[in-house]
Protein backbone atom coordinates (compact mmCIF):
# COMPACT_ATOMS: atom_id res chain seq x y z
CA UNK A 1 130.16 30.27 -21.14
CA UNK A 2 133.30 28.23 -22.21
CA UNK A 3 134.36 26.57 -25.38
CA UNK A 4 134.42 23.43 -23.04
CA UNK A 5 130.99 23.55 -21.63
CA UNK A 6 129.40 24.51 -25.14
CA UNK A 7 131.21 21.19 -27.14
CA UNK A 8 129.92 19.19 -24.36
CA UNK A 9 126.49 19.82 -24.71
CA UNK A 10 126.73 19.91 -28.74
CA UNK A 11 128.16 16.81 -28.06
CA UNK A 12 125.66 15.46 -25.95
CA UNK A 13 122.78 16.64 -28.04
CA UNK A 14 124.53 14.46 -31.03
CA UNK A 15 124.52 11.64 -29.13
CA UNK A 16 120.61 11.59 -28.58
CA UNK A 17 119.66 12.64 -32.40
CA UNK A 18 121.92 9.55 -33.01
CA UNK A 19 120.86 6.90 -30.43
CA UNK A 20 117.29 7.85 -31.43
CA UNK A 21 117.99 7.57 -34.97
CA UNK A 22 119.08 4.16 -33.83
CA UNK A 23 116.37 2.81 -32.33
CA UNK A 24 114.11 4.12 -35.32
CA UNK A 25 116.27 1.82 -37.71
CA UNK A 26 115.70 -0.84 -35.29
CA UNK A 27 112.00 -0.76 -34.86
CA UNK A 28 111.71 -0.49 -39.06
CA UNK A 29 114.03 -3.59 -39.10
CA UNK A 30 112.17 -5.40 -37.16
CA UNK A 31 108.08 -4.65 -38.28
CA UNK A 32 107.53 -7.72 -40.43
CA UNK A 33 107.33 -7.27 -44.70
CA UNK A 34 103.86 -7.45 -45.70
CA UNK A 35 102.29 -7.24 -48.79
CA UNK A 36 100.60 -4.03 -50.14
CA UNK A 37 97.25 -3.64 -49.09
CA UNK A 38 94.46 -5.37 -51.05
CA UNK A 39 97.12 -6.52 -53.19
CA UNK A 40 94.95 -9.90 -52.70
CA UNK A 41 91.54 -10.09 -53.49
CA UNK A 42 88.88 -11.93 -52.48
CA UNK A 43 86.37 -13.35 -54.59
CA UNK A 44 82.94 -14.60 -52.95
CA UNK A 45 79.43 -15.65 -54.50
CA UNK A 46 78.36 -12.62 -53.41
CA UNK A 47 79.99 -10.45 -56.19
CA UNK A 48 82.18 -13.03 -58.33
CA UNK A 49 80.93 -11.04 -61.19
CA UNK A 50 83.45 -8.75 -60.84
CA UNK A 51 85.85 -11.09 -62.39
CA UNK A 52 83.82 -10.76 -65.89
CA UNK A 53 85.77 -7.77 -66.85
CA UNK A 54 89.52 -6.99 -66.65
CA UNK A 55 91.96 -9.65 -66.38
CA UNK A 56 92.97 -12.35 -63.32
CA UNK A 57 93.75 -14.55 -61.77
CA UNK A 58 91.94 -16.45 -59.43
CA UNK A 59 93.35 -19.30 -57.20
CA UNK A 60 90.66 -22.36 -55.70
CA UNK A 61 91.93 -23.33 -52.60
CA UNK A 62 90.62 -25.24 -49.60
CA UNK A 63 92.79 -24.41 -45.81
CA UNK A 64 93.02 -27.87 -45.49
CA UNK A 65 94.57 -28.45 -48.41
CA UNK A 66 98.21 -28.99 -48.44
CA UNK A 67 99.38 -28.22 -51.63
CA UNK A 68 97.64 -25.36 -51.16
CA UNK A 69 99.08 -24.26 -47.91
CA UNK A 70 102.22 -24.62 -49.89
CA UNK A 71 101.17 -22.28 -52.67
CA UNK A 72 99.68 -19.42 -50.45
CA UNK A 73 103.40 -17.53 -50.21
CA UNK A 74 104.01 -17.93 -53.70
CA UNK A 75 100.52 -16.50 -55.24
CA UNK A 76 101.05 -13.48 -52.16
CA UNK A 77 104.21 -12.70 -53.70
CA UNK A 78 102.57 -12.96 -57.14
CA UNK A 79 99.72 -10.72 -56.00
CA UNK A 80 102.23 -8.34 -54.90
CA UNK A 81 103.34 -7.63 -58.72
CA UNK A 82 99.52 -7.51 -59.73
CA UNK A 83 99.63 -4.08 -59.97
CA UNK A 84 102.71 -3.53 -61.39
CA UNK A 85 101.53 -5.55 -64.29
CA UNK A 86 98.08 -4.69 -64.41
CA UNK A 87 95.99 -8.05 -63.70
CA UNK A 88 93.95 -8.58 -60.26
CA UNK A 89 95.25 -11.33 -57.85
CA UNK A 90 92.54 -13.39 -56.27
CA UNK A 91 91.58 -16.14 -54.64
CA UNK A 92 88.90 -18.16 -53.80
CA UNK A 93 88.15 -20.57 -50.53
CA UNK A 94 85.78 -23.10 -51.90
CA UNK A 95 84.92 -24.47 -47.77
CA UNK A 96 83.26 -20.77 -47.73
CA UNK A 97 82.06 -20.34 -51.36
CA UNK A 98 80.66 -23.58 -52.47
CA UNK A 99 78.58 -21.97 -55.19
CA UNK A 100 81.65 -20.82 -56.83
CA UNK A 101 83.51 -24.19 -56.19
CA UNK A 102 80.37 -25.87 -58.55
CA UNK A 103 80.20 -22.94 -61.04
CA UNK A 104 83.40 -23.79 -62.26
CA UNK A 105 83.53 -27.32 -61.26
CA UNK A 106 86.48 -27.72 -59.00
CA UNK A 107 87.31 -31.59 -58.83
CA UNK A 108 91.12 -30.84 -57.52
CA UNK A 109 92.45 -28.17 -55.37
CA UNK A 110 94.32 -25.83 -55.91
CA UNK A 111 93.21 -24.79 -59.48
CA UNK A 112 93.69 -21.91 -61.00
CA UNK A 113 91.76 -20.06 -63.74
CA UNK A 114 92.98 -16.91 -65.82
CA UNK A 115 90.33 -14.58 -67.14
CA UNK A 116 90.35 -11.72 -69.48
CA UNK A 117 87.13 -10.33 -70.16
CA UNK A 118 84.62 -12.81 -69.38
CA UNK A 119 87.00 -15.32 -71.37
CA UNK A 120 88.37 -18.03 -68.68
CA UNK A 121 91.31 -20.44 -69.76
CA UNK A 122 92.40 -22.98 -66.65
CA UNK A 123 95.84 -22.51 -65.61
CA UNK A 124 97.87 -26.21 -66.16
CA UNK A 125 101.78 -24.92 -66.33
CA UNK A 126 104.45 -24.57 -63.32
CA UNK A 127 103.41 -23.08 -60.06
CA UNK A 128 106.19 -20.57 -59.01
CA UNK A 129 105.99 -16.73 -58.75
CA UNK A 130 108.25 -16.17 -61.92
CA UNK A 131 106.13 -18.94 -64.09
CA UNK A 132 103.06 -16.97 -63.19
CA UNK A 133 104.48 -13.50 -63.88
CA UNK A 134 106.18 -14.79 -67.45
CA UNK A 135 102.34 -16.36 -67.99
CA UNK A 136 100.63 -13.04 -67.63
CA UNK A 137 103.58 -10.62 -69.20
CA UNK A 138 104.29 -12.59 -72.45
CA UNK A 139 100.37 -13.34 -72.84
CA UNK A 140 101.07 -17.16 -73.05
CA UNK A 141 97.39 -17.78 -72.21
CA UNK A 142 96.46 -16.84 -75.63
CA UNK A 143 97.90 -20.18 -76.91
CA UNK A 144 95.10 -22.16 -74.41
CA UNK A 145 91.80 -23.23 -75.50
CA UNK A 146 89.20 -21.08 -73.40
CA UNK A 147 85.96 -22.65 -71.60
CA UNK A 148 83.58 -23.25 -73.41
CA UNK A 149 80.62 -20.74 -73.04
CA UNK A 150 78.01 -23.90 -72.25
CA UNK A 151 80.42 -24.56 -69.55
CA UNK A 152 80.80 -20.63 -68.91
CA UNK A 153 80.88 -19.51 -64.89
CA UNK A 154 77.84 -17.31 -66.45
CA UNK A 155 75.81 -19.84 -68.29
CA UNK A 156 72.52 -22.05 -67.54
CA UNK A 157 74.18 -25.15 -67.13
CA UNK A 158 76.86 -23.78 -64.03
CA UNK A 159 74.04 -21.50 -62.34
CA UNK A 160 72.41 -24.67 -61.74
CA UNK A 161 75.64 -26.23 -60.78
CA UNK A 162 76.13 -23.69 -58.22
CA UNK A 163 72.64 -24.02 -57.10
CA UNK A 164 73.13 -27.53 -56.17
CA UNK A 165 76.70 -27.10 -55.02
CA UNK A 166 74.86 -24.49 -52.68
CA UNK A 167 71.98 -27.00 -51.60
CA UNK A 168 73.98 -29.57 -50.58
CA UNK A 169 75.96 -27.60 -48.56
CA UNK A 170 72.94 -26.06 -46.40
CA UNK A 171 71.74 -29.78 -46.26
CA UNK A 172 75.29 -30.59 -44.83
CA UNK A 173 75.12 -28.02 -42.42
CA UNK A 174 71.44 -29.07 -41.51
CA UNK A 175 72.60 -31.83 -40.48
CA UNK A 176 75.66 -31.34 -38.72
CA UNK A 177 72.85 -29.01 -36.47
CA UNK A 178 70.49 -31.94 -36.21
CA UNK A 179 73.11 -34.64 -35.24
CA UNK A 180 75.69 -31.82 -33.01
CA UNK A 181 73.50 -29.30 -31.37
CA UNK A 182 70.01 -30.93 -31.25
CA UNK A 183 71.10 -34.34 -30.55
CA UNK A 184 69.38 -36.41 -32.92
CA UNK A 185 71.03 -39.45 -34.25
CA UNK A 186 72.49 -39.98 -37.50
CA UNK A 187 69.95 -42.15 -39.06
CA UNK A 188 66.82 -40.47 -38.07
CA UNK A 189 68.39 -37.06 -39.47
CA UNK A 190 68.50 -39.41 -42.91
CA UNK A 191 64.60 -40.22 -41.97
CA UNK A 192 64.60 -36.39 -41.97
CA UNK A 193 65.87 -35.73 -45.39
CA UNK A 194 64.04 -38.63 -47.17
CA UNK A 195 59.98 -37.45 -46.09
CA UNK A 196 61.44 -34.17 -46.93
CA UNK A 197 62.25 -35.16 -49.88
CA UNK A 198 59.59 -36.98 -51.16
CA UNK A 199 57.06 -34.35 -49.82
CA UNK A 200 59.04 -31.57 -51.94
CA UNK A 201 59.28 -34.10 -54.86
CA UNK A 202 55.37 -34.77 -54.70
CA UNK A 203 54.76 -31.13 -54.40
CA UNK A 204 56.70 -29.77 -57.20
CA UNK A 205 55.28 -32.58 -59.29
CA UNK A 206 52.05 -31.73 -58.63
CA UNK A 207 52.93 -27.80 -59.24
CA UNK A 208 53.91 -28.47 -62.35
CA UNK A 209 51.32 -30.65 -63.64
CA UNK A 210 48.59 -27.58 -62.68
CA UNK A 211 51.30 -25.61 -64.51
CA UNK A 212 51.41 -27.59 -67.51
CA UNK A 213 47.72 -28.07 -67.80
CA UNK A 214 46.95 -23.85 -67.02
CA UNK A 215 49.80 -22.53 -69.83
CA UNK A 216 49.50 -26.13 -72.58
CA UNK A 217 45.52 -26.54 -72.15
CA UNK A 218 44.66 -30.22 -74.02
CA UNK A 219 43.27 -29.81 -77.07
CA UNK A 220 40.82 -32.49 -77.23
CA UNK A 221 39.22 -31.27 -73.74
CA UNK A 222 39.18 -27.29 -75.03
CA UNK A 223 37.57 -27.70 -78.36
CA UNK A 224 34.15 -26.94 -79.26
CA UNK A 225 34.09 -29.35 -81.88
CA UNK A 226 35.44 -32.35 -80.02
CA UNK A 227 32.17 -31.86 -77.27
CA UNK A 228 30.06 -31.85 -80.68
CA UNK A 229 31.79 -34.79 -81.57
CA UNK A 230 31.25 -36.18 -78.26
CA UNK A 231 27.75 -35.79 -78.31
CA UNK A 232 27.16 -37.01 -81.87
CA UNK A 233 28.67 -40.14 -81.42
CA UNK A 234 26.76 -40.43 -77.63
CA UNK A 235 23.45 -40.35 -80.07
CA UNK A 236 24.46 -42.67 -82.54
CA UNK A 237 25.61 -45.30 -79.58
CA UNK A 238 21.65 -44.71 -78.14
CA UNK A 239 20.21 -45.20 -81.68
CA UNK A 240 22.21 -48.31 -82.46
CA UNK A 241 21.04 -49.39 -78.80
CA UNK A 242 18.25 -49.13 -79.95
CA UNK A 243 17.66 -50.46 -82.94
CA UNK A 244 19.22 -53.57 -81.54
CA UNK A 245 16.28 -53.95 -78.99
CA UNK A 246 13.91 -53.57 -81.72
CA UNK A 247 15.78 -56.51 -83.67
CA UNK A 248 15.54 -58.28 -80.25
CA UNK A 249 11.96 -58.10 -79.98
CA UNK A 250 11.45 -58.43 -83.44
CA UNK A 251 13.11 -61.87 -82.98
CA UNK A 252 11.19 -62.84 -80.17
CA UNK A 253 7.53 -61.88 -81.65
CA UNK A 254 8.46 -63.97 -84.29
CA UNK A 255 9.35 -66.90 -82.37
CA UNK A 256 5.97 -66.47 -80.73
CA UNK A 257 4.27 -66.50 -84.17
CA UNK A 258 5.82 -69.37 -85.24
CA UNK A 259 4.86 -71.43 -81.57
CA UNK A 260 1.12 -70.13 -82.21
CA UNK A 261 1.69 -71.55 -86.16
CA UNK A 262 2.65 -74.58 -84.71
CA UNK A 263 0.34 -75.30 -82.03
CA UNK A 264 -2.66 -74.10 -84.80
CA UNK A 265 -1.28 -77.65 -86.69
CA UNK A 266 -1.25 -79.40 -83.31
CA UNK A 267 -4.80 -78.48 -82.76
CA UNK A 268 -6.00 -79.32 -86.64
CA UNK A 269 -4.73 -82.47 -86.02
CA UNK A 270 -6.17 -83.60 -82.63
CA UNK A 271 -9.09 -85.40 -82.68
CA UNK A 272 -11.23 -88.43 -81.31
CA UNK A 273 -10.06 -91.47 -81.35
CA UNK A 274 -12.47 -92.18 -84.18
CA UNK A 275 -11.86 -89.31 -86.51
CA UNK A 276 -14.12 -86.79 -85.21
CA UNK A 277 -13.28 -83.65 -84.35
CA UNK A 278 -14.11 -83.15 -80.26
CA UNK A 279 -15.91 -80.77 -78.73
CA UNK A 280 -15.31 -77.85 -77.27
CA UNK A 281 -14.23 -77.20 -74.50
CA UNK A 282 -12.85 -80.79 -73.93
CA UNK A 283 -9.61 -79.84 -75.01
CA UNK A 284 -6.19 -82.33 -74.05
CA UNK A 285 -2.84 -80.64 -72.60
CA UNK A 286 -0.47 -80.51 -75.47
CA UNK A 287 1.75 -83.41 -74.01
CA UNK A 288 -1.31 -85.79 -74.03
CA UNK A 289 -2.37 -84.72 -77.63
CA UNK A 290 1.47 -85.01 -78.78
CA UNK A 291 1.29 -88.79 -77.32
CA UNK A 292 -1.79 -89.45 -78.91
CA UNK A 293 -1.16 -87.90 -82.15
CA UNK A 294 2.20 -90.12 -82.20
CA UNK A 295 0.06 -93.12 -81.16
CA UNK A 296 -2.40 -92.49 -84.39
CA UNK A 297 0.91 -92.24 -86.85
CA UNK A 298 1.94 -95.77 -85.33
CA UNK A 299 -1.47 -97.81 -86.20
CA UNK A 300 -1.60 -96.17 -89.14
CA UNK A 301 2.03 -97.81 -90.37
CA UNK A 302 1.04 -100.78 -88.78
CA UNK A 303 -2.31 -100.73 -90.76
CA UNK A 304 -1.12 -99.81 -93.74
């Protein structure tokens, strides 16, 4: 074979290791630069209680939003250096996670929070990728006040935040069924919500009264002694009872002694009209002998 023939198949040989070399810069140039995977997190109500140890960084943000459609390349490029400085980038939809959006009371979107070990301290300086990486690096969160554990994502007082948060976003939805898919107007879904209402309202009440009265029994209704009591003072009402009839009928007999006393006098003094006693059984009703008796007392002042 020739020196000819052999330099022009070296030379075509070259020429494919290079155009393919080529097209392999080409095709890296143009796949788009992404960030590293799981370099943002996602933090739901599911398992936000991952965020209780370590330290991050956890953007509120609603789609919607515009501010925070304007924020979402700067905190990706910010969650791209998470590793590098050892802090977890997340963030946090609050349209999808409304428990979280009322645990830590989200009145303005976006917010952010920082949190190092269960310790969270809101976020209020500039919002640019170098701002947030100087925040983290130089530790400037350590000058912020932190939340106050009443007010903690963990504590009483936000669990039942996020309870209600959650609540009224199942009622939403409830009704956006009622009034979208079943067809029911708007105000008889509100007709809805208020017997429901008052039915659970009337039903927990009534729960917790039989509660109340099973675990806190009344002490006045449990004791022996207040049934002794009870039954004392039951007797002592009879015996007054009673001894006020007795006084009653005490007062009546003698009112009936003292009419027999007085018509005894009445019948001394009747008589004939002469002076002599009459006979008996020829006895006068007591009006006539009253009349008569009167009539004697008259000729007797006239007399005398």
């Amino acid at each position: 074979m020739s020196p000819i023939m052999l330099s022009f198949s070296a030379r075509a040989e070259l020429r494919s290791w290079t155009g393919l070399f080529l097209l392999l810069l080409i095709f890296s140039a143009s796949l788009p630069v992404s960030a590293k995977p799981d370099s943002l997190k996602e933090v739901t109500d599911g398992d936000w209680e991952k965020i209780m140890t370590g330290e991050w960084m956890i953007e509120f943000y609603a789609p919607w939003c515009p501010a925070c459609q304007q924020l979402q390349p700067v905190w990706k490029e910010f969650a791209n250096w998470g590793d590098d400085m050892g802090i977890n980038v997340a963030k946090v939809d609050v349209t999808e996670q409304p428990g979280l959006s009322g645990r830590f009371i989200i009145t303005s979107l976006p917010t952010i929070y920082h949190c190092k070990d269960g310790v969270f301290r809101k976020y209020q300086g500039a919002r640019t990728k170098d701002d947030f990486l100087s925040f983290v690096d130089e530790q400037k969160w350590k000058s912020m006040e932190p939340v106050s554990s009443w007010f903690g994502p963990s504590s009483f007082v936000m669990n039942s935040m996020s309870a209600l948060f959650k609540l009224s976003m199942f009622i939403r939805r409830c009704h956006n069924y009622m009034t979208e898919q079943l067809g029911i107007p708007v105000w008889g879904s509100y007709v809805i919500f208020g017997l429901v209402t008052l039915f659970a309202g009337l039903t927990l009440g009534l729960l917790l009264v039989f509660i109340a009265d099973y675990v806190f029994p009344s002490r006045r209704f449990s004791s022996h002694d207040y049934y002794q009591k009870k039954q004392a003072m039951e007797q002592a009402r009879l015996i007054q009872n009673q001894d006020e009839d007795q006084e009653a009928d005490g007062e009546e007999d003698d009112e009936d002694d003292e009419d027999e006393d007085q018509d005894g006098i009445w019948r001394k003094r009747r008589g004939s009209p002469e002076g002599r006693p009459e006979p008996k059984g020829q006895g006068y009703p007591d009006e006539a002998l009253r009349k008569r008796v009167v009539g004697n007392r008259e000729e007797d002042e006239e007399d005398s």
